[in-house]
Protein backbone atom coordinates (compact mmCIF):
# COMPACT_ATOMS: atom_id res chain seq x y z
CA UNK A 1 0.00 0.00 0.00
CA UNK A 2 1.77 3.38 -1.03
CA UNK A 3 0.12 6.39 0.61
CA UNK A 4 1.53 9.56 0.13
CA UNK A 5 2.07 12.88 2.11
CA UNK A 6 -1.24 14.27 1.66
CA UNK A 7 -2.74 10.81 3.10
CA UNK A 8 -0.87 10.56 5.56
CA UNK A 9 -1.94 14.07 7.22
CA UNK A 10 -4.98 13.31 6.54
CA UNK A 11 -4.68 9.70 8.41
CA UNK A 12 -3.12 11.52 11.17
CA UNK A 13 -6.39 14.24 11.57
CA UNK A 14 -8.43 11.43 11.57
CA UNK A 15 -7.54 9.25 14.30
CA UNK A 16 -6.00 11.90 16.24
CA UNK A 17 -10.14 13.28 15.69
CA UNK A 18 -11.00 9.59 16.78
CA UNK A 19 -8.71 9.24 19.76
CA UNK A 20 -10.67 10.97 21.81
CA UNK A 21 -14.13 10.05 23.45
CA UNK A 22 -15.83 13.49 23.24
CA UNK A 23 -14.93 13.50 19.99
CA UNK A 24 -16.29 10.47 19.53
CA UNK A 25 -19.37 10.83 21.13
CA UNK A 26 -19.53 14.34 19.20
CA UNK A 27 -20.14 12.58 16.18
CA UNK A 28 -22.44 9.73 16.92
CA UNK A 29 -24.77 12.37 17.96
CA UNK A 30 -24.17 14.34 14.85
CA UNK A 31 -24.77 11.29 12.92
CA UNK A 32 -28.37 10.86 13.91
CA UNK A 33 -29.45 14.49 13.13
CA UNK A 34 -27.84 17.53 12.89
CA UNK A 35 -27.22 19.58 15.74
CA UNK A 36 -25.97 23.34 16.49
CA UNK A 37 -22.54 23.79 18.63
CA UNK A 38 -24.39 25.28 21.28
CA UNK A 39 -27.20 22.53 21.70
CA UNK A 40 -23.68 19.92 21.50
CA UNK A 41 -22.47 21.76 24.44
CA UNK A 42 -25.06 20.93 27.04
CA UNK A 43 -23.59 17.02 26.83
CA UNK A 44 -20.80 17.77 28.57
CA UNK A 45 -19.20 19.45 31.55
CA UNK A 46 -17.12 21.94 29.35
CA UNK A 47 -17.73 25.29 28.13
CA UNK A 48 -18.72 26.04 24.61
CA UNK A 49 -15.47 27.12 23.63
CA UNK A 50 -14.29 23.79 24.21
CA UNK A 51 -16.85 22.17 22.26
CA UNK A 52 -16.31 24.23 19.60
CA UNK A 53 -12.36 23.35 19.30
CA UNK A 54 -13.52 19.64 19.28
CA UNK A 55 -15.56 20.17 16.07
CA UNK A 56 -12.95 22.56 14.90
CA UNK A 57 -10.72 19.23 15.45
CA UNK A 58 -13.25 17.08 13.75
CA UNK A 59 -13.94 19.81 11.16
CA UNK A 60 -10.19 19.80 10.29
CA UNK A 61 -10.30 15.99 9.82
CA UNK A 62 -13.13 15.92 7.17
CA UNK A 63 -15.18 14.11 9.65
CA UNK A 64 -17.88 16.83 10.24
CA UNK A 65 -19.13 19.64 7.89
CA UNK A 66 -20.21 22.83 9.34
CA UNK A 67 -23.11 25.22 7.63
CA UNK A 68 -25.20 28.15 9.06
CA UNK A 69 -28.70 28.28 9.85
CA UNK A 70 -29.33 31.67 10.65
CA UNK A 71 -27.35 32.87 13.86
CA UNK A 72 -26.64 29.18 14.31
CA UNK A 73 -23.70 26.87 13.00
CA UNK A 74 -25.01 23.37 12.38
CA UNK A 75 -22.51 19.90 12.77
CA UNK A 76 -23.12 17.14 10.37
CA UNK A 77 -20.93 14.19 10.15
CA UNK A 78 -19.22 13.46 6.66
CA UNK A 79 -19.59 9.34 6.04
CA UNK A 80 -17.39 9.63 2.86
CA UNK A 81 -14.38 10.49 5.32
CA UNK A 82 -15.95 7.79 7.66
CA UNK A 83 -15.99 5.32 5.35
CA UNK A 84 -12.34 6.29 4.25
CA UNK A 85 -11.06 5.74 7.40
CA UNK A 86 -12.56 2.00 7.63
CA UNK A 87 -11.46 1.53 4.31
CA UNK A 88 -7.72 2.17 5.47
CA UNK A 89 -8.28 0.13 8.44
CA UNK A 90 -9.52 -2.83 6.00
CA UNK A 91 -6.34 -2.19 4.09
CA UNK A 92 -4.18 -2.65 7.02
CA UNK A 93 -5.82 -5.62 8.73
CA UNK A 94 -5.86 -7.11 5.40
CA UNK A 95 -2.04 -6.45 5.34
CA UNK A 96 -1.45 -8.11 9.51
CA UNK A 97 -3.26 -11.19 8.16
């Protein structure tokens, strides 16, 4: 498997997005509907600035789009870069085997 530079930063954003459990449970919510930062916030016991660097994280990583609805910003998860990232896992178990 020959990946090149480009791949491989984007392999990085995506399981450094993935390696953490906010982040995580960030976008299984976003995966069932869409939701606005601020309604994302009040899952967790951090402020909203925090929330909003983990979707800037996720974001970054291709695994969430953002897009406005009036005053508010609105997180949607991206299964194409989901579906890469399994796809790259396939390729590598399929390589340990």
């Amino acid at each position: 498997m020959v990946v090149d530079i480009k791949d491989e930063i984007w392999v990085d954003r995506v399981f450094k997005a993935l390696s953490d459990g906010t982040r995580r449970d960030i976008l299984r919510r976003a995966s069932r509907a869409d939701h606005s930062v601020s309604a994302l916030a009040r899952h967790y016991e951090m402020s909203l600035p925090a929330v909003q660097k983990h979707v800037g994280v996720l974001h970054r990583a291709g695994l969430v789009d953002k897009r406005r609805r009036g005053r508010e910003q609105l997180v949607c998860v991206n299964p194409d870069a989901l579906r890469e990232a399994r796809d790259l896992l396939d390729q590598l178990e399929e390589l340990w085997r």
